[in-house]
C-alpha atoms as a PDB file:
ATOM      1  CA  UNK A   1      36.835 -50.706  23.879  1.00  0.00           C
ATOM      2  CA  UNK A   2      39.941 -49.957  25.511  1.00  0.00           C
ATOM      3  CA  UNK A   3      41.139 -45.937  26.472  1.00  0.00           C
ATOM      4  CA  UNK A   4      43.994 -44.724  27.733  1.00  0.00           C
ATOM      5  CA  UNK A   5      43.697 -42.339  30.906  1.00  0.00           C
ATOM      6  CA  UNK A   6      45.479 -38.953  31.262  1.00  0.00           C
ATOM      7  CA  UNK A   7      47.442 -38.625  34.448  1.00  0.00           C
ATOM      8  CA  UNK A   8      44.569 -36.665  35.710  1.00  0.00           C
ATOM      9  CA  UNK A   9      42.011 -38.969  34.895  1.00  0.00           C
ATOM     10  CA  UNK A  10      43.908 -41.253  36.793  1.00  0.00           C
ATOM     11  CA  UNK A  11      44.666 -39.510  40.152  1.00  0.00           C
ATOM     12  CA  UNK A  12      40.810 -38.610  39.865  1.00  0.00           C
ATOM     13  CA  UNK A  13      40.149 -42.154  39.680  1.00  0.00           C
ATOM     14  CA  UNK A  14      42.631 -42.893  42.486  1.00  0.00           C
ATOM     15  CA  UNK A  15      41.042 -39.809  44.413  1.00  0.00           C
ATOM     16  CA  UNK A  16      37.290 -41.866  44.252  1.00  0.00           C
ATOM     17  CA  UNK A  17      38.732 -45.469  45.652  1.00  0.00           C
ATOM     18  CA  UNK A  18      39.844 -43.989  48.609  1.00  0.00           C
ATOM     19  CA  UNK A  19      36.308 -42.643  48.748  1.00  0.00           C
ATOM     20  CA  UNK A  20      34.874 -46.194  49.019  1.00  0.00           C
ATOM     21  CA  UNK A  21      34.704 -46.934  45.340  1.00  0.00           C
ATOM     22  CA  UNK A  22      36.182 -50.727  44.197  1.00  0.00           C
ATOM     23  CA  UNK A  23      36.067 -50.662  40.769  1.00  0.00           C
ATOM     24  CA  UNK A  24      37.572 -48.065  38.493  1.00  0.00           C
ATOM     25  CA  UNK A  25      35.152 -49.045  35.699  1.00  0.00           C
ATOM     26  CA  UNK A  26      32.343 -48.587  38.194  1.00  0.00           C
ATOM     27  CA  UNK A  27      33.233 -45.580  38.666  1.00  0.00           C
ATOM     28  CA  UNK A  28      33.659 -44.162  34.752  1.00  0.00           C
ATOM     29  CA  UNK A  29      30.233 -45.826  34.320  1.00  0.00           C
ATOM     30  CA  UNK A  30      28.771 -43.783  36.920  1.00  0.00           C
ATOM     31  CA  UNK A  31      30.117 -40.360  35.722  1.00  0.00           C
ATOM     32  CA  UNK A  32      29.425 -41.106  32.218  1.00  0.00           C
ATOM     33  CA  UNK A  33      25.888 -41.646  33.614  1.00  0.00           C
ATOM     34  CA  UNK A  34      25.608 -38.383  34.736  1.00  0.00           C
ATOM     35  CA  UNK A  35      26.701 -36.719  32.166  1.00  0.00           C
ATOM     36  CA  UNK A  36      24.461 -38.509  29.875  1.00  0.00           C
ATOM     37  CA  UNK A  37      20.997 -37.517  32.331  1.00  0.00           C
ATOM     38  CA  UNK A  38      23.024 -33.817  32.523  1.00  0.00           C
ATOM     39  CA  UNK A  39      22.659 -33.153  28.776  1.00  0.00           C
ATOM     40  CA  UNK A  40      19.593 -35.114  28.404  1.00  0.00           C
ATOM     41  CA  UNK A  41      17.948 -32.683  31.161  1.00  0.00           C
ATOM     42  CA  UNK A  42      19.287 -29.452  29.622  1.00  0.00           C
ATOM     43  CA  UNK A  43      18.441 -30.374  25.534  1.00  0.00           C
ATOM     44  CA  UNK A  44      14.867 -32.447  26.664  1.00  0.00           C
ATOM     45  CA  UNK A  45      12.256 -31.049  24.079  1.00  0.00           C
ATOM     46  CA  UNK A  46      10.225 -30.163  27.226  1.00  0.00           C
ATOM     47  CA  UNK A  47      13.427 -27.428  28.139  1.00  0.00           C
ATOM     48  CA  UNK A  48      14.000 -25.942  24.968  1.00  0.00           C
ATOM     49  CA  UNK A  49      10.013 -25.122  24.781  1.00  0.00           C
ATOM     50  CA  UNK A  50      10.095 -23.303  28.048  1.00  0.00           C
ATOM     51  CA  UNK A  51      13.108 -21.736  27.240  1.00  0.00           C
ATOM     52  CA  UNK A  52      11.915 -20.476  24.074  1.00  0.00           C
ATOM     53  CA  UNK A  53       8.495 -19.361  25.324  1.00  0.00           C
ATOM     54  CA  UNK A  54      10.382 -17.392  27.843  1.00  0.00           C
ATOM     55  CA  UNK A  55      13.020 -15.245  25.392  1.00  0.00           C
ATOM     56  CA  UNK A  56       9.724 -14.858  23.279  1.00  0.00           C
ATOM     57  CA  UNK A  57       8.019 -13.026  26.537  1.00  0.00           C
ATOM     58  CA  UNK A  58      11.006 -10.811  27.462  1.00  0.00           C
ATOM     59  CA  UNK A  59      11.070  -9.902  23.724  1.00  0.00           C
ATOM     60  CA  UNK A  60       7.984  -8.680  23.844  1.00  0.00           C
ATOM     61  CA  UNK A  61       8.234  -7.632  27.230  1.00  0.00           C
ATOM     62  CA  UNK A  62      11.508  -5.469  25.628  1.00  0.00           C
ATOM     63  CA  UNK A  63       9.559  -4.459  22.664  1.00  0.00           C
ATOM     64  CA  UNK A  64       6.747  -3.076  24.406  1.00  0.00           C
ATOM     65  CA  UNK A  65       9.218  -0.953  25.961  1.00  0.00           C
ATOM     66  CA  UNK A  66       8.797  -3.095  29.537  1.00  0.00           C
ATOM     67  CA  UNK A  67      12.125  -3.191  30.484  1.00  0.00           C
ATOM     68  CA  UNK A  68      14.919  -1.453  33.445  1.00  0.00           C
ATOM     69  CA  UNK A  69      18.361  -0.231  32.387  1.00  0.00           C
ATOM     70  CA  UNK A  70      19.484  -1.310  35.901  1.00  0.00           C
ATOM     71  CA  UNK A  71      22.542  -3.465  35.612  1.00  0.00           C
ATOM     72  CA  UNK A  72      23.030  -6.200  38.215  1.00  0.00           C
ATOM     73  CA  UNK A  73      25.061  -4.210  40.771  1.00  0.00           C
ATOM     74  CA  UNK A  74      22.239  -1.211  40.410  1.00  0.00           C
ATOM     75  CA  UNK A  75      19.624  -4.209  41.542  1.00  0.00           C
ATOM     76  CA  UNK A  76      21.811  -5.788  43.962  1.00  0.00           C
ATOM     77  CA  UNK A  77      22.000  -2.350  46.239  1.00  0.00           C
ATOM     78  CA  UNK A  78      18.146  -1.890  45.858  1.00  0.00           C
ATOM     79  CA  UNK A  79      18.111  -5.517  47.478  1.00  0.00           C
ATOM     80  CA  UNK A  80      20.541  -4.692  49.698  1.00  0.00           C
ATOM     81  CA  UNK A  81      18.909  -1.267  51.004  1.00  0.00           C
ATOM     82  CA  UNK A  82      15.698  -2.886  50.997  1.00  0.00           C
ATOM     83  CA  UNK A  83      16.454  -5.387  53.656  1.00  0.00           C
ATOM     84  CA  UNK A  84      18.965  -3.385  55.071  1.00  0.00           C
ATOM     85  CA  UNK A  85      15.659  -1.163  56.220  1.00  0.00           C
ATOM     86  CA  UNK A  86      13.207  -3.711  57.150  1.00  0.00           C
ATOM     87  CA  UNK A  87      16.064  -5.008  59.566  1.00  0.00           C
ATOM     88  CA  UNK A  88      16.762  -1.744  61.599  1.00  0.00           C
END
């Protein structure tokens, strides 16, 4: 199979020789490698189970009425006072 790089691709390429790389094709190899063990990791059987059985808890969780209305920035100040109390 032969592909035709983007001008990107390229300079990226370029970009990992002067890094130590020799081979251009090494280098695609390796990334497509990653990629591969990236989405294999994230879609694994094992992932989606524990994924599931977690929304599954918070919707009960949110069901049973076991929830906060804080939003992010309301739980980031708590934090924030919180240590900013223990330090003094």
């Amino acid at each position: 199979m032969q592909i035709s790089l983007t001008q990107n691709a390229d300079r990226l390429l370029e970009r990992m020789m002067t890094l130590g790389y020799t081979d251009p094709v090494d280098i695609i190899e390796i990334a497509l490698e990653r990629m591969m063990s990236e989405l294999s990791d994230q879609e694994s059987p094992e992932m989606m189970a524990w994924f599931r059985t977690e929304v599954a808890i918070g919707a009960d969780e949110a069901d049973a009425g076991e929830f906060s209305d804080f939003t992010l920035d309301d739980i980031k100040a708590q934090v924030l006072a919180a240590h900013t109390s223990k330090s003094a």
